[in-house]
C-alpha atoms as a PDB file:
ATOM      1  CA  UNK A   1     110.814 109.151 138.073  1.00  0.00           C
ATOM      2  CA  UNK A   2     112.819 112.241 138.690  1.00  0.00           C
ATOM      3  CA  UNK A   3     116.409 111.301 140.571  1.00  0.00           C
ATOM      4  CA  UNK A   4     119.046 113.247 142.053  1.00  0.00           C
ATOM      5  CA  UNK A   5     122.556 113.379 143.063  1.00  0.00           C
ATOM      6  CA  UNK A   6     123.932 114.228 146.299  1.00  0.00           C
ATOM      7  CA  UNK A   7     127.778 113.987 147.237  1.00  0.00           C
ATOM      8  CA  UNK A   8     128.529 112.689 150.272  1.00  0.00           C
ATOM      9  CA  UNK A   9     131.662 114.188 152.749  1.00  0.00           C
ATOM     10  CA  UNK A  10     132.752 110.582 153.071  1.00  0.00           C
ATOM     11  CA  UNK A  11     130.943 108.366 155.299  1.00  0.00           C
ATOM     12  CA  UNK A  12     134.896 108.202 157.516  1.00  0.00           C
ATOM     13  CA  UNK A  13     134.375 111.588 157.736  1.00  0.00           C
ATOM     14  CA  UNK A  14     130.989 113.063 157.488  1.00  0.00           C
ATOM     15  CA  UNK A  15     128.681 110.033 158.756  1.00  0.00           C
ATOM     16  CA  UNK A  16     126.323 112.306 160.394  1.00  0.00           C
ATOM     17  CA  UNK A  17     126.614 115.381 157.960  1.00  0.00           C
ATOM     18  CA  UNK A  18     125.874 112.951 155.469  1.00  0.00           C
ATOM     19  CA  UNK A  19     122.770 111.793 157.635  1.00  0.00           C
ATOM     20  CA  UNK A  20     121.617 114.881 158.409  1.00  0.00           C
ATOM     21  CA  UNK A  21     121.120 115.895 155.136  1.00  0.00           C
ATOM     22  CA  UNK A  22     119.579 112.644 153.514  1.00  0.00           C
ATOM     23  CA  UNK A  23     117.097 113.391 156.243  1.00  0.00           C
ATOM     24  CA  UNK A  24     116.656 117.234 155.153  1.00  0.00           C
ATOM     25  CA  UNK A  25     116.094 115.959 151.404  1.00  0.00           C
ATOM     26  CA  UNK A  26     113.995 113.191 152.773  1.00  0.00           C
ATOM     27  CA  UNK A  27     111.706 115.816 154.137  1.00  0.00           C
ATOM     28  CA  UNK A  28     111.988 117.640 150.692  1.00  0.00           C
ATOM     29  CA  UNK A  29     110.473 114.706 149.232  1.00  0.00           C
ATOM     30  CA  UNK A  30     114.000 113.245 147.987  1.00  0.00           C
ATOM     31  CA  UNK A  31     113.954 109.952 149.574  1.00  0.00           C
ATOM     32  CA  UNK A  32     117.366 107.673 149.349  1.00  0.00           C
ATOM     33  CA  UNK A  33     117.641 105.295 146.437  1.00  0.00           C
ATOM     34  CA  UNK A  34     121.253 103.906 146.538  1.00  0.00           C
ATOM     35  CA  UNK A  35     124.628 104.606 146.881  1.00  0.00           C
ATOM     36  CA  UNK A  36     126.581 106.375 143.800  1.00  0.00           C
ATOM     37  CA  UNK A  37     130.095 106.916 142.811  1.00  0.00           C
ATOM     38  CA  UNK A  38     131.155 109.806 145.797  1.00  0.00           C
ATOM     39  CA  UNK A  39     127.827 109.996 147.012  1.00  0.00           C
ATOM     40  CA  UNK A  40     123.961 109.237 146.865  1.00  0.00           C
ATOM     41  CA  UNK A  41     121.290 109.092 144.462  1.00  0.00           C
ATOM     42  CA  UNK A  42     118.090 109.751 145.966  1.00  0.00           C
ATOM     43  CA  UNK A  43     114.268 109.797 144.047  1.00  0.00           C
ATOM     44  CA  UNK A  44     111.576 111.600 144.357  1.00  0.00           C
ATOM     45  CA  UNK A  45     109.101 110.934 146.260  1.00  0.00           C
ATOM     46  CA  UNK A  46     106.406 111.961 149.504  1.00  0.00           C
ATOM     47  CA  UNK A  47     107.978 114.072 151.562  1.00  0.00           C
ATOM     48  CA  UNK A  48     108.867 112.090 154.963  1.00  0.00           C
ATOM     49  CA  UNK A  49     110.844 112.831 158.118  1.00  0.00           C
ATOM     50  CA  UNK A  50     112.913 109.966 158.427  1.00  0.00           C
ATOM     51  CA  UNK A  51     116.140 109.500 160.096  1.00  0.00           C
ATOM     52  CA  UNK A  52     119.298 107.360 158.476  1.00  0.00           C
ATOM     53  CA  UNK A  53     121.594 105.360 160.329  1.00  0.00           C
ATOM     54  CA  UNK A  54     125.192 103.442 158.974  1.00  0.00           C
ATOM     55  CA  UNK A  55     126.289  99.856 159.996  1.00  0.00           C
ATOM     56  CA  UNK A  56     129.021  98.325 158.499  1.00  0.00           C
ATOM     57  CA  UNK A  57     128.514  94.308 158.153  1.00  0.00           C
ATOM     58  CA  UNK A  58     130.176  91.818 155.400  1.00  0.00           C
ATOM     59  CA  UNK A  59     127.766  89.544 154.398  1.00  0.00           C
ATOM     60  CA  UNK A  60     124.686  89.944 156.264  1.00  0.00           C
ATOM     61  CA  UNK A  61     122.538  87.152 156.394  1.00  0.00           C
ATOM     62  CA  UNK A  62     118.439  87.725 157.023  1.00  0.00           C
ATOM     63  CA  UNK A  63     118.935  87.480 160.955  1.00  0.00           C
ATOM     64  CA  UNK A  64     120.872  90.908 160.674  1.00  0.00           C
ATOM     65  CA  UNK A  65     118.271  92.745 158.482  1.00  0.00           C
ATOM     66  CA  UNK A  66     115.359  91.000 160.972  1.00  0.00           C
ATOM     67  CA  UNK A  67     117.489  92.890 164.206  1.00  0.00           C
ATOM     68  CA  UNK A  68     117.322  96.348 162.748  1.00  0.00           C
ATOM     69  CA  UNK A  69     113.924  96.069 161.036  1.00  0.00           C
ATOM     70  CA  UNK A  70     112.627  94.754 164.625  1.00  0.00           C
ATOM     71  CA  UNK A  71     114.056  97.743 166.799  1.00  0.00           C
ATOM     72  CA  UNK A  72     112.182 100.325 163.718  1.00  0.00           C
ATOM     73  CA  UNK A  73     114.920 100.532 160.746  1.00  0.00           C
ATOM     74  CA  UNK A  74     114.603  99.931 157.542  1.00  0.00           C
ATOM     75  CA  UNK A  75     117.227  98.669 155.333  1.00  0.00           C
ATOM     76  CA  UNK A  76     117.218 101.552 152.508  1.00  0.00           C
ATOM     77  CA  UNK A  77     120.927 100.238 150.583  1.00  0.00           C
ATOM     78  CA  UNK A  78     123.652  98.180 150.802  1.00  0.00           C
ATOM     79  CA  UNK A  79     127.142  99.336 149.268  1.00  0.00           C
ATOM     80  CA  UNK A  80     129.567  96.427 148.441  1.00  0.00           C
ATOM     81  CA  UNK A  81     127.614  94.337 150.748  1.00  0.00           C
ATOM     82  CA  UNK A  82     129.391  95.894 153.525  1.00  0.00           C
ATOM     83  CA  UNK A  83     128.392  99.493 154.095  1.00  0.00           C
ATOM     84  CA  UNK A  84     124.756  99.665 154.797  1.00  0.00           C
ATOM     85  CA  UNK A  85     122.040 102.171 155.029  1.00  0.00           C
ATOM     86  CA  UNK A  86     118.979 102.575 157.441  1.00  0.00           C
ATOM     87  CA  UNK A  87     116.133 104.390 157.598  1.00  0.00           C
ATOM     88  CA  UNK A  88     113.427 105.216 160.306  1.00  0.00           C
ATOM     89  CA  UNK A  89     110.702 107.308 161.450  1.00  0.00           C
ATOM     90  CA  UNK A  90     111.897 110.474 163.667  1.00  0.00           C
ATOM     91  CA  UNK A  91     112.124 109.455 167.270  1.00  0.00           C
ATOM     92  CA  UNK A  92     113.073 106.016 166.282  1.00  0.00           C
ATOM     93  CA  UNK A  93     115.680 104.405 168.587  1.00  0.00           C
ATOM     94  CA  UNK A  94     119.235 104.644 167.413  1.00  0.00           C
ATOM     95  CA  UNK A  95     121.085 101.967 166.379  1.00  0.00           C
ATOM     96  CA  UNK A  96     124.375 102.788 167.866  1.00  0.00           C
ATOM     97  CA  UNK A  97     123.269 104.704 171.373  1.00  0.00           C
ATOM     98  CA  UNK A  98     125.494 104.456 174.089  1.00  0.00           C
ATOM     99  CA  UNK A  99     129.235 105.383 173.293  1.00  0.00           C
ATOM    100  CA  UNK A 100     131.102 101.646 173.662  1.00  0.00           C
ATOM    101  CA  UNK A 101     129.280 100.716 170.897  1.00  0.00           C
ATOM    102  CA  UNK A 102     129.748 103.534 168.205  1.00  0.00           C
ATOM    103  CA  UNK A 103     133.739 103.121 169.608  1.00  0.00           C
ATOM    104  CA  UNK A 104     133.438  99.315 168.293  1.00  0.00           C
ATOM    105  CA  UNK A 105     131.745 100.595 165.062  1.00  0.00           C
ATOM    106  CA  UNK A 106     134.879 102.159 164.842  1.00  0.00           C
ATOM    107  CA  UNK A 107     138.152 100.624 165.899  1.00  0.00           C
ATOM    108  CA  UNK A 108     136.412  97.502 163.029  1.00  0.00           C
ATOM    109  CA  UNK A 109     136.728  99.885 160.706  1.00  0.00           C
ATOM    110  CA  UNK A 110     139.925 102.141 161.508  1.00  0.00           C
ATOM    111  CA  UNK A 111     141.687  98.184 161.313  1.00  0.00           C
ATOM    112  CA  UNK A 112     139.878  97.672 158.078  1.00  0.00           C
ATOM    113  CA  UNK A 113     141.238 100.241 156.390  1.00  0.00           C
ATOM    114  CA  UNK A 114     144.532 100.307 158.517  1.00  0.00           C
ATOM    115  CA  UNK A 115     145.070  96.537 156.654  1.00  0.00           C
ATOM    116  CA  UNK A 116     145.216  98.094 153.238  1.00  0.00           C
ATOM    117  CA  UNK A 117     146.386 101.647 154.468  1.00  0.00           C
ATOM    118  CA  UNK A 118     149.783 100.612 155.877  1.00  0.00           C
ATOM    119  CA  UNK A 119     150.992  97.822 153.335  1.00  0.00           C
ATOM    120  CA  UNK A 120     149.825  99.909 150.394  1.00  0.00           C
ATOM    121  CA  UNK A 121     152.091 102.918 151.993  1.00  0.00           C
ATOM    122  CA  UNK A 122     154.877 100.808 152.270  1.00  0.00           C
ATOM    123  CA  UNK A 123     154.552  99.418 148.815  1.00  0.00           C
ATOM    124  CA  UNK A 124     154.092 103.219 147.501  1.00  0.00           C
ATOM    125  CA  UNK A 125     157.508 104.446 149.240  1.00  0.00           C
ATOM    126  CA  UNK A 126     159.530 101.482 148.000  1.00  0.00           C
ATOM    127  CA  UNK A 127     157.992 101.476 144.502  1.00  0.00           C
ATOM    128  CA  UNK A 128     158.977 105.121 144.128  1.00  0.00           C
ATOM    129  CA  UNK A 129     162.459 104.937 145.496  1.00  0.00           C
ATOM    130  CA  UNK A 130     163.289 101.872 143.705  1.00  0.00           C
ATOM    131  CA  UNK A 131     162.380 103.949 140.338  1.00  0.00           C
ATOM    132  CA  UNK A 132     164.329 106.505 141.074  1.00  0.00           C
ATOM    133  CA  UNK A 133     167.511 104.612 141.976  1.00  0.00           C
ATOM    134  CA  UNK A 134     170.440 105.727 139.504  1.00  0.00           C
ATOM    135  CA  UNK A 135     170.845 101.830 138.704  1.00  0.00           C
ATOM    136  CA  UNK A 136     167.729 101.282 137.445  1.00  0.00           C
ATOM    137  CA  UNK A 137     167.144 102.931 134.464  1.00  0.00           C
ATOM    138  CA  UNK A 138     165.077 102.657 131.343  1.00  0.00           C
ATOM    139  CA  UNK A 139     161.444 100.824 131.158  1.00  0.00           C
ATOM    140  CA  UNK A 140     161.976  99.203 134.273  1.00  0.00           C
ATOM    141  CA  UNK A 141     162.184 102.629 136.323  1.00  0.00           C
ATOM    142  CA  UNK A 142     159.400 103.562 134.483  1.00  0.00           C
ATOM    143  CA  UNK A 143     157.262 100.273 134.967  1.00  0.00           C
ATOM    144  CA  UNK A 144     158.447 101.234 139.098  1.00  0.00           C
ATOM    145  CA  UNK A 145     157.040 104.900 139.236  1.00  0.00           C
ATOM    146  CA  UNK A 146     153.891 103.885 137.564  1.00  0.00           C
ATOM    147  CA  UNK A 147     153.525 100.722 139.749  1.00  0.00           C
ATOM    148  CA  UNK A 148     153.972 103.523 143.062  1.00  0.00           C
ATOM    149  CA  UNK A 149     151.412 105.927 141.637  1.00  0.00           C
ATOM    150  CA  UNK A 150     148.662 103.169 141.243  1.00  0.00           C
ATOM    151  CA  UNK A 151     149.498 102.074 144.858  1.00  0.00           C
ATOM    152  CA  UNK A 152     149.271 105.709 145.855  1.00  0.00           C
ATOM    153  CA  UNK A 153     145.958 105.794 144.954  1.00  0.00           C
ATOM    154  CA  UNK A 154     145.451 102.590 147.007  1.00  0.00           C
ATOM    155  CA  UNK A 155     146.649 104.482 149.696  1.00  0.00           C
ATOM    156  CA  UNK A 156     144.827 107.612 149.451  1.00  0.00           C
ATOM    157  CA  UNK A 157     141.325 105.663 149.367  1.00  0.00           C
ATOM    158  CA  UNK A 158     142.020 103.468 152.248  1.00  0.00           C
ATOM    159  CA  UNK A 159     144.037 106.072 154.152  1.00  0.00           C
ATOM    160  CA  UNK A 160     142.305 108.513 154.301  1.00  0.00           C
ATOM    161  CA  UNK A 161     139.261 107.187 155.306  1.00  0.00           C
ATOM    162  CA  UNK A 162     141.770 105.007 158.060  1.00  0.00           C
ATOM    163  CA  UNK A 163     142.629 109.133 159.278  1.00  0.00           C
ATOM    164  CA  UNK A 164     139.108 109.646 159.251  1.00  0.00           C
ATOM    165  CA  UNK A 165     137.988 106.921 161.366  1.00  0.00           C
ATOM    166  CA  UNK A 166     141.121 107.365 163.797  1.00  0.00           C
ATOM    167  CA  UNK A 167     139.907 111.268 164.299  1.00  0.00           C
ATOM    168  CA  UNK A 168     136.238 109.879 164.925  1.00  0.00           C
ATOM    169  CA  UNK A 169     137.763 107.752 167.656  1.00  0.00           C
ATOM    170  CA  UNK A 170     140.200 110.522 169.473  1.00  0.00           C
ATOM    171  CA  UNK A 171     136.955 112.849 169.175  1.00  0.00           C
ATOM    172  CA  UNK A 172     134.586 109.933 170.947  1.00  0.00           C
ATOM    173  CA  UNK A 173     137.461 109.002 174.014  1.00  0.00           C
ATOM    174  CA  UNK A 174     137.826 112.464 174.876  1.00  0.00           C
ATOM    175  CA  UNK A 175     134.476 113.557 174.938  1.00  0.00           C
END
C-alpha cells in the first residue's frame, strides 16, 4: 500500500491549515493513516471528501468515541492518547461550533502547555546563568550549560505551541 508524508504547521498553530489540507489529499485519494514525527502519514486510498476535526482528551474511555461517532465523526488517530483526529462526510456537523466552546478547547490547552512552558523557562535561565558564574568552573559549569540547553528544548516544544494557543485565543475574543 502506497503511503505518504505530509508535515503539519503544528496543530497550536495551523489546526485548520492542517485540516484543510488532509481534506484536499483526502479528495486526492490520500486518506489519513496516523500521526508521524512533525506531521501525518496518510495511505492511499478512494478518493473521498471528508472533513477532519481535532479534540484534545487524556484517556478517552468508549463513551467519548460513542459522542463523536453519534453526531457523524469518525475517530481516524489518536496521538499520545491525547490529541485526537476525526473524520466526517462534508456537511457533517462540527464538533466545536459555536465560539465558547472552541475558547474552552483552548484556554485547556494554552494551561497545558503553560505548566511545562513556564517552569521549564525558569529552569533554562537559571541553568545557564549558574554555568556561567565565574565561581563555578570546570565540569560542573559544563554539566550546568548542557543541563539549560536540554531544558531549552523543553521549552521551545511546550512554548511555543503555549504562544500558539495564546494567539488562537486573542484572535477568537476579538473577533
Amino acid at each position: 500500500m502506497k503511503k505518504k508524508y505530509v508535515m503539519s504547521r503544528g496543530l497550536a498553530f495551523g489546526e485548520e491549515k492542517d485540516m484543510a489540507k488532509l481534506r484536499s489529499y483526502a479528495k486526492e485519494g490520500w486518506v489519513l493513516d496516523r500521526f508521524a514525527p512533525f506531521g501525518f502519514l496518510l495511505k492511499k486510498g478512494e478518493a473521498q471528501d471528508l472533513s477532519f476535526a481535532v479534540d484534545y482528551n487524556k484517556n478517552p474511555d468508549d463513551e467519548y468515541f460513542a459522542y463523536f461517532d453519534q453526531a457523524g465523526w469518525t475517530h481516524v488517530c489518536s496521538e499520545v492518547d491525547y490529541i485526537h483526529v476525526f473524520s466526517a462526510a462534508e456537511g457533517t456537523k462540527p464538533i466545536y461550533s459555536d465560539r465558547e466552546t472552541t475558547l474552552g478547547k483552548y484556554e485547556v490547552e494554552k494551561k497545558r502547555t503553560g505548566r511545562v512552558a513556564l517552569p521549564s523557562l525558569i529552569a533554562t535561565i537559571l541553568l545557564f546563568v549558574l554555568g556561567n558564574l565565574e565561581s563555578i568552573t570546570g565540569i560542573m559549569g559544563e554539566v550546568l550549560i548542557w543541563s539549560g540547553f536540554l531544558t531549552m528544548i523543553v521549552f521551545i516544544f511546550s512554548g511555543m505551541p503555549y504562544v500558539g494557543y495564546q494567539y488562537k485565543l486573542s484572535k477568537l475574543k476579538k473577533g
